[in-house]
N, C-alpha and C. Protein backbone atom coordinates (compact mmCIF):
# COMPACT_ATOMS: atom_id res chain seq x y z
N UNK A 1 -121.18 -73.16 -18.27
CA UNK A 1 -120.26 -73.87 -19.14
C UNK A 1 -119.76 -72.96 -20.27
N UNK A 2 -120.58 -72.01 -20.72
CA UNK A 2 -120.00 -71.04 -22.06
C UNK A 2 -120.52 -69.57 -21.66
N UNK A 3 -119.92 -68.87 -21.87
CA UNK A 3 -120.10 -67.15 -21.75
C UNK A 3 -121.08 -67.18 -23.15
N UNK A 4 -122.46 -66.92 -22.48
CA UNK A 4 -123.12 -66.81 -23.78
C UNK A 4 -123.35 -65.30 -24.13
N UNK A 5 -123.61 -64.60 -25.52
CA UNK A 5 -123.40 -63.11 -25.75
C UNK A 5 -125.03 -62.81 -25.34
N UNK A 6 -125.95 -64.03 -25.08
CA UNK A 6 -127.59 -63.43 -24.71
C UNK A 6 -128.68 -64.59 -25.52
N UNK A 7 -129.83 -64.70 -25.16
CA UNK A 7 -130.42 -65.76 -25.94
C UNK A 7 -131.35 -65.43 -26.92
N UNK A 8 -131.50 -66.72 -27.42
CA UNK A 8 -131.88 -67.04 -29.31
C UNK A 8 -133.33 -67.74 -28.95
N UNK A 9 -134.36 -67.28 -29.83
CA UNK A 9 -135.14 -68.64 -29.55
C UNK A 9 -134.77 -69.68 -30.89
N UNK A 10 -135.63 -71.07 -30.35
CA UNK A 10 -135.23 -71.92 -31.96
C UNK A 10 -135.64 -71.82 -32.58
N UNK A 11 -137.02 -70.69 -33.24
CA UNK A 11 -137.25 -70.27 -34.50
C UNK A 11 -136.57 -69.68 -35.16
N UNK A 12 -135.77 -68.98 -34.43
CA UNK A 12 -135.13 -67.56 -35.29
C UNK A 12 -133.65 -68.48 -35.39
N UNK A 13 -132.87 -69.28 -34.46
CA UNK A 13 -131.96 -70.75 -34.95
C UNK A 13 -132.04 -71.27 -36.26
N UNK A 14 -133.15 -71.71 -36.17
CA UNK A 14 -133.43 -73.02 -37.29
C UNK A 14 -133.60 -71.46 -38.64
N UNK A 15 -134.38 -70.60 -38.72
CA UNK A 15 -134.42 -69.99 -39.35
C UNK A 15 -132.94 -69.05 -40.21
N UNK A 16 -132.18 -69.17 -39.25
CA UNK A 16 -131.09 -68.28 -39.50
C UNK A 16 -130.10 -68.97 -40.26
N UNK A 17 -129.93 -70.43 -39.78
CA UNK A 17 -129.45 -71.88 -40.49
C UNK A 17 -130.22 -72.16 -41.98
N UNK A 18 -131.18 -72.28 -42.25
CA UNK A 18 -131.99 -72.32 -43.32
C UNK A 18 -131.75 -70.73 -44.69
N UNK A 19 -131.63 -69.87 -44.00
CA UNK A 19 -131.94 -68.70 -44.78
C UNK A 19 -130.75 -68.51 -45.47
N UNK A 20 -129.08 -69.03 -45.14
CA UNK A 20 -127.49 -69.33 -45.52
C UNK A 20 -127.09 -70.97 -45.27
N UNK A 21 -127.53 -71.67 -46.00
CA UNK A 21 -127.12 -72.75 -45.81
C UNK A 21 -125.84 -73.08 -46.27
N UNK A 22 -124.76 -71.87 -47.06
CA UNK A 22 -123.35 -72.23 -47.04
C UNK A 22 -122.61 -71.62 -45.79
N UNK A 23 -123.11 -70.79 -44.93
CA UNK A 23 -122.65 -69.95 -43.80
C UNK A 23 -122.51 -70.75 -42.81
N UNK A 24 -121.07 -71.19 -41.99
CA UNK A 24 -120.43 -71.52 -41.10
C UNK A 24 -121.34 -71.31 -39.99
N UNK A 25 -121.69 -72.16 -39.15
CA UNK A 25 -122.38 -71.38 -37.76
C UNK A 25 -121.69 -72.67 -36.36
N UNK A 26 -121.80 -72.07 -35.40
CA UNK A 26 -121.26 -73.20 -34.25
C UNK A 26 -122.56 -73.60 -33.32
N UNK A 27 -122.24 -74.37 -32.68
CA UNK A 27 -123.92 -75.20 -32.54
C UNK A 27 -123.19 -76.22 -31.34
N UNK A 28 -123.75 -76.11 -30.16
CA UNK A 28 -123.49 -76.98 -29.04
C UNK A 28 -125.28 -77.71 -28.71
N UNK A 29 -124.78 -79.19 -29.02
CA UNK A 29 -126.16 -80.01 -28.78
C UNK A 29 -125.97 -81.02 -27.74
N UNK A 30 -127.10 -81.41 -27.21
CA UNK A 30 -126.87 -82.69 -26.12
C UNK A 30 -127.13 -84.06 -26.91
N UNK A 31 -126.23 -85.37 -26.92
CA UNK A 31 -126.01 -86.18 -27.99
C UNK A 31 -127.52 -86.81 -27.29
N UNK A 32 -128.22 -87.44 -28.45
CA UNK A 32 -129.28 -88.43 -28.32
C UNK A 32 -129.22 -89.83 -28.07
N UNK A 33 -128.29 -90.18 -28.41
CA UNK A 33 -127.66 -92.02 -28.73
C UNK A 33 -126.35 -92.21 -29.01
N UNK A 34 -126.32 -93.52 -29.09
CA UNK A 34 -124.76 -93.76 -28.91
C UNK A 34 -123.94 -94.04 -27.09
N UNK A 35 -122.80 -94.18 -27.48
CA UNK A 35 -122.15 -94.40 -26.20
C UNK A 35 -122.37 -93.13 -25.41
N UNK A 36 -122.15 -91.63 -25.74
CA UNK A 36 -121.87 -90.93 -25.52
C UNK A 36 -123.44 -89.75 -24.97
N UNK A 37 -124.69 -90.90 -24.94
CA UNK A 37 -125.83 -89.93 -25.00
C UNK A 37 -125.66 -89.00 -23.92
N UNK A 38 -126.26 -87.86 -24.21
CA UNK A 38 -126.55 -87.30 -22.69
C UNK A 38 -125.14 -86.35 -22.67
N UNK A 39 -124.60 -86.72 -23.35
CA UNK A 39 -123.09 -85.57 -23.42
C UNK A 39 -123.45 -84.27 -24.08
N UNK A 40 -122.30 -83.04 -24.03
CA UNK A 40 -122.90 -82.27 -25.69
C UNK A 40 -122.09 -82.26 -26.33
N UNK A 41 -122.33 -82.32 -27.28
CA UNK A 41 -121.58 -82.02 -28.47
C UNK A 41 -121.19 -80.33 -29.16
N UNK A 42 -119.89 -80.09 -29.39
CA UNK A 42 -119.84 -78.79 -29.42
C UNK A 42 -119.50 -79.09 -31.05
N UNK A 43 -119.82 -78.22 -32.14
CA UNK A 43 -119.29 -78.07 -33.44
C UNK A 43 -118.90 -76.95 -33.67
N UNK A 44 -117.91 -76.72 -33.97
CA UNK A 44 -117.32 -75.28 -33.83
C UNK A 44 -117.70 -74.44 -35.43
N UNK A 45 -117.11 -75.53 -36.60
CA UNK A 45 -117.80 -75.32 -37.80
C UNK A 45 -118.46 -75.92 -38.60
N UNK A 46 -120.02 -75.72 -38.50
CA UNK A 46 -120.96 -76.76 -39.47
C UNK A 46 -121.64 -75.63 -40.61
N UNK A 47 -121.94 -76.70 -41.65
CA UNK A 47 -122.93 -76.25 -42.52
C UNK A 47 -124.00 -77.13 -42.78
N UNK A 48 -125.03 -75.89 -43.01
CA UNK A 48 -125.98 -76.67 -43.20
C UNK A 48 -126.29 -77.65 -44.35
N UNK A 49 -126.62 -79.03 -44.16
CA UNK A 49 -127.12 -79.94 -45.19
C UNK A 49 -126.22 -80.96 -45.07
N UNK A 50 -125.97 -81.81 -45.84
CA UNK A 50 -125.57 -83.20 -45.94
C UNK A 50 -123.76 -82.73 -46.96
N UNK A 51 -122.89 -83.44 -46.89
CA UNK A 51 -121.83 -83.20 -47.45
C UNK A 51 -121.85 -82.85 -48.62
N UNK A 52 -121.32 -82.10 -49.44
CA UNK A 52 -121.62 -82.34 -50.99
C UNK A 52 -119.80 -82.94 -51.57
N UNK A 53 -119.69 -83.97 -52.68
CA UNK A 53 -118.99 -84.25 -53.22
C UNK A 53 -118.28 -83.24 -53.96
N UNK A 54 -116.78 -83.34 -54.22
CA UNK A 54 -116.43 -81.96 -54.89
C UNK A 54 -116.59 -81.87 -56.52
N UNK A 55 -117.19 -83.18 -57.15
CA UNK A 55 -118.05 -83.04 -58.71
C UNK A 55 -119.05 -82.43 -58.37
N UNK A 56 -120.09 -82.32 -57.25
CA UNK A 56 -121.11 -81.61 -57.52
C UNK A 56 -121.06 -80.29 -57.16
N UNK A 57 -119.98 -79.65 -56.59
CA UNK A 57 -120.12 -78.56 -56.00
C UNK A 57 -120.26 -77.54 -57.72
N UNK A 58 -119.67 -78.34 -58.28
CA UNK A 58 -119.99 -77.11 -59.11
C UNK A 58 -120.85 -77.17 -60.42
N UNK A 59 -121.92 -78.18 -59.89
CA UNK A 59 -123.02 -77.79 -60.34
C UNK A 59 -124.05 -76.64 -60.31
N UNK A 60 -125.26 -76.48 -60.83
CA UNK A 60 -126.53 -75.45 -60.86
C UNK A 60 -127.01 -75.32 -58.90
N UNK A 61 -126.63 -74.29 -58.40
CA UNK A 61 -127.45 -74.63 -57.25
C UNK A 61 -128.70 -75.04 -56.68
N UNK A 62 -129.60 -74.84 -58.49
CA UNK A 62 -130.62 -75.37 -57.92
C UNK A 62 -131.23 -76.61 -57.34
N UNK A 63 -130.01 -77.29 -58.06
CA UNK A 63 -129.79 -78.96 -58.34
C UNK A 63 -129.63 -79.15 -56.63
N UNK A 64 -129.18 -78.54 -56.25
CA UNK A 64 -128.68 -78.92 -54.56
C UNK A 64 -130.13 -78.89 -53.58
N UNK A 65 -131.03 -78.34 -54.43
CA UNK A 65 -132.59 -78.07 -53.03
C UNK A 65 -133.45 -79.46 -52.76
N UNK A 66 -132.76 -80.47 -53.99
CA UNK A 66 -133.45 -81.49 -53.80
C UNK A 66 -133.08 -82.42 -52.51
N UNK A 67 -133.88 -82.47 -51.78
CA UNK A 67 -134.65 -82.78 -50.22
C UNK A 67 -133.73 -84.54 -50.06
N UNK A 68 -132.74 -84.68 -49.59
CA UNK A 68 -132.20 -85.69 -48.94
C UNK A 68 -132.21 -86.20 -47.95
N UNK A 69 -132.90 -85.47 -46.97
CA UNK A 69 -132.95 -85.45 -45.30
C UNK A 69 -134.36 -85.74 -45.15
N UNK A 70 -134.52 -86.95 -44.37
CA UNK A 70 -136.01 -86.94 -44.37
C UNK A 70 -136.49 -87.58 -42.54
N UNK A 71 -135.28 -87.17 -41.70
CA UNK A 71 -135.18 -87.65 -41.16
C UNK A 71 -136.19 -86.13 -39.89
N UNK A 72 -137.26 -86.55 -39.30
CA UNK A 72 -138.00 -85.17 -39.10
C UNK A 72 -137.44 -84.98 -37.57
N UNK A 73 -137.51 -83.96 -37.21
CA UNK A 73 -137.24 -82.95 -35.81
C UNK A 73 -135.59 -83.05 -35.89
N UNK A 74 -134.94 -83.30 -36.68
CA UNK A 74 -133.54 -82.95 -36.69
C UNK A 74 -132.79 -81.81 -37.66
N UNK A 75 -131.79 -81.39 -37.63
CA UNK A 75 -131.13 -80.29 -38.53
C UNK A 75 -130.20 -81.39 -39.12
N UNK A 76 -130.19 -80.90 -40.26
CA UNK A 76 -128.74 -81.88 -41.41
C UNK A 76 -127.58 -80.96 -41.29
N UNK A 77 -126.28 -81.27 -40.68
CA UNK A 77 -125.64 -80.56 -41.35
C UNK A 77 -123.68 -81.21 -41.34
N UNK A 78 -123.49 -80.60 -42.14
CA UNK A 78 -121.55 -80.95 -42.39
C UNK A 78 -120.75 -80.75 -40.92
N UNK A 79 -120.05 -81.55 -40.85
CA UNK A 79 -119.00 -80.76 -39.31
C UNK A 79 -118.28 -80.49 -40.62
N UNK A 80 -117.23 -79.17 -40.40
CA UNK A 80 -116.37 -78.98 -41.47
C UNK A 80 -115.38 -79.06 -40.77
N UNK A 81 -114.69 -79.50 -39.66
CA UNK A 81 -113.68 -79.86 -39.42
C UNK A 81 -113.51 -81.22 -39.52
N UNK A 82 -114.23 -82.29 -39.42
CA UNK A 82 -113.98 -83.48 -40.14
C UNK A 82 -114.62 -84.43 -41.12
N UNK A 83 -115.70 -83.44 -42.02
CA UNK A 83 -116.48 -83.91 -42.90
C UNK A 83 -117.43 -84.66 -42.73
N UNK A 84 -117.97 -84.96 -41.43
CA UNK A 84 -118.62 -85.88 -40.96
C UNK A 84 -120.61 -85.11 -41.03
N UNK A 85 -121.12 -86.47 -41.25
CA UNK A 85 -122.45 -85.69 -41.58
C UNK A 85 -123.49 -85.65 -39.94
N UNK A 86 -123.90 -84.78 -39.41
CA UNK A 86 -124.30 -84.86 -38.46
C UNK A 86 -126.12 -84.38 -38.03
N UNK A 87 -126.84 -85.18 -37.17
CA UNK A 87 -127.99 -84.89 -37.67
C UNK A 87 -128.64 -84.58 -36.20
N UNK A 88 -128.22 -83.42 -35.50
CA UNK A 88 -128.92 -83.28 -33.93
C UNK A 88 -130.37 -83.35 -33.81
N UNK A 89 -130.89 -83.44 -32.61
CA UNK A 89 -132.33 -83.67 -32.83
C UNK A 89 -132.34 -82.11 -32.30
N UNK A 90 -133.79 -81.21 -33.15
CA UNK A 90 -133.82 -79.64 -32.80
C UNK A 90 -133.84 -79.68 -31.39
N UNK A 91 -134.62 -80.66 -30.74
CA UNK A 91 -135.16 -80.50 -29.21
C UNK A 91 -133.72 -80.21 -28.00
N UNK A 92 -132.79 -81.00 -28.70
CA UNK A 92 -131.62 -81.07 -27.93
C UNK A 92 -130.31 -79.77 -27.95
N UNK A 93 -130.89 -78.52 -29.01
CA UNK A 93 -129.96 -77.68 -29.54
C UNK A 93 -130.12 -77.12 -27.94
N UNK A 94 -128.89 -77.07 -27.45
CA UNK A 94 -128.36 -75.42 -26.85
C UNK A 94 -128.34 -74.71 -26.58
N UNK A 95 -127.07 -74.37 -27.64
CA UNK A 95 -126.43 -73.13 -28.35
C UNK A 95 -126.39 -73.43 -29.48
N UNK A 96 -126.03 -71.81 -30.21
CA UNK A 96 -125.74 -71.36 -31.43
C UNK A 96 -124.98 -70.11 -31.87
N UNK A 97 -124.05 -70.33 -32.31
CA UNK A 97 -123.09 -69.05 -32.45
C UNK A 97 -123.12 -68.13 -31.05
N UNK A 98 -122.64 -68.86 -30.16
CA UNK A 98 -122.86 -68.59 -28.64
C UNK A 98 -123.56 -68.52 -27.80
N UNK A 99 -124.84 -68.25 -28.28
CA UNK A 99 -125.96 -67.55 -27.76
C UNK A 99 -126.97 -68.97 -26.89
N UNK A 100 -127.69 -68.81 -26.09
CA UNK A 100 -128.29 -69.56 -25.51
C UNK A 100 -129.43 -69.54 -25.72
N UNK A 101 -130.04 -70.96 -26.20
CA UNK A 101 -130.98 -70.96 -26.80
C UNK A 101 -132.20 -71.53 -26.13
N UNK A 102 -133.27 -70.75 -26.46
CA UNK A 102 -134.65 -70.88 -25.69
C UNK A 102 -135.40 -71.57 -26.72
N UNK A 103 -135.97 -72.81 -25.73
CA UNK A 103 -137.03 -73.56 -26.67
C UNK A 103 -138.29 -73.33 -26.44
């Protein structure tokens, strides 16, 4: 289905997502629920974490580490093509910035 450039495991994924949480990354997951389970989902540009409002963006960054996501074995993050907040389960990741990912 995708020309992948070689594979990732999901430590060094989840790790690479975590370590730039303003850095753009693309991320193909298989959906969990909904009409659509069992499909994948491709995001071409996400960031990591939950949306931020544009009053807070320019707040203290430290202000931003406080823990909103409590939702466990999933990644939080922005689609930035339609602002939408999206929460894959890790088990179901893929891909990531092409690469094929080993669980």
């Amino acid at each position: 289905m995708f020309d992948y450039r070689g594979e990732i495991s999901i430590n060094q994924v989840l790790s690479d997502i975590r370590s730039e949480p303003d850095k753009p990354f693309w991320l193909a997951y298989v959906r969990s629920t909904g009409k659509k389970q069992g499909t994948i989902k491709v995001v071409a540009r996400a960031i990591y974490g939950a949306p931020i409002r544009k009053e807070r963006r320019h707040r203290n960054p430290a202000e931003r580490s406080v823990p909103l996501h409590i939702e466990k074995g999933t990644i939080p993050m922005t689609n930035q093509d339609n602002g939408e907040y999206e929460t894959p389960l890790i088990s179901h990741i893929i891909s990531y910035n092409l690469y094929k990912v080993i669980h």
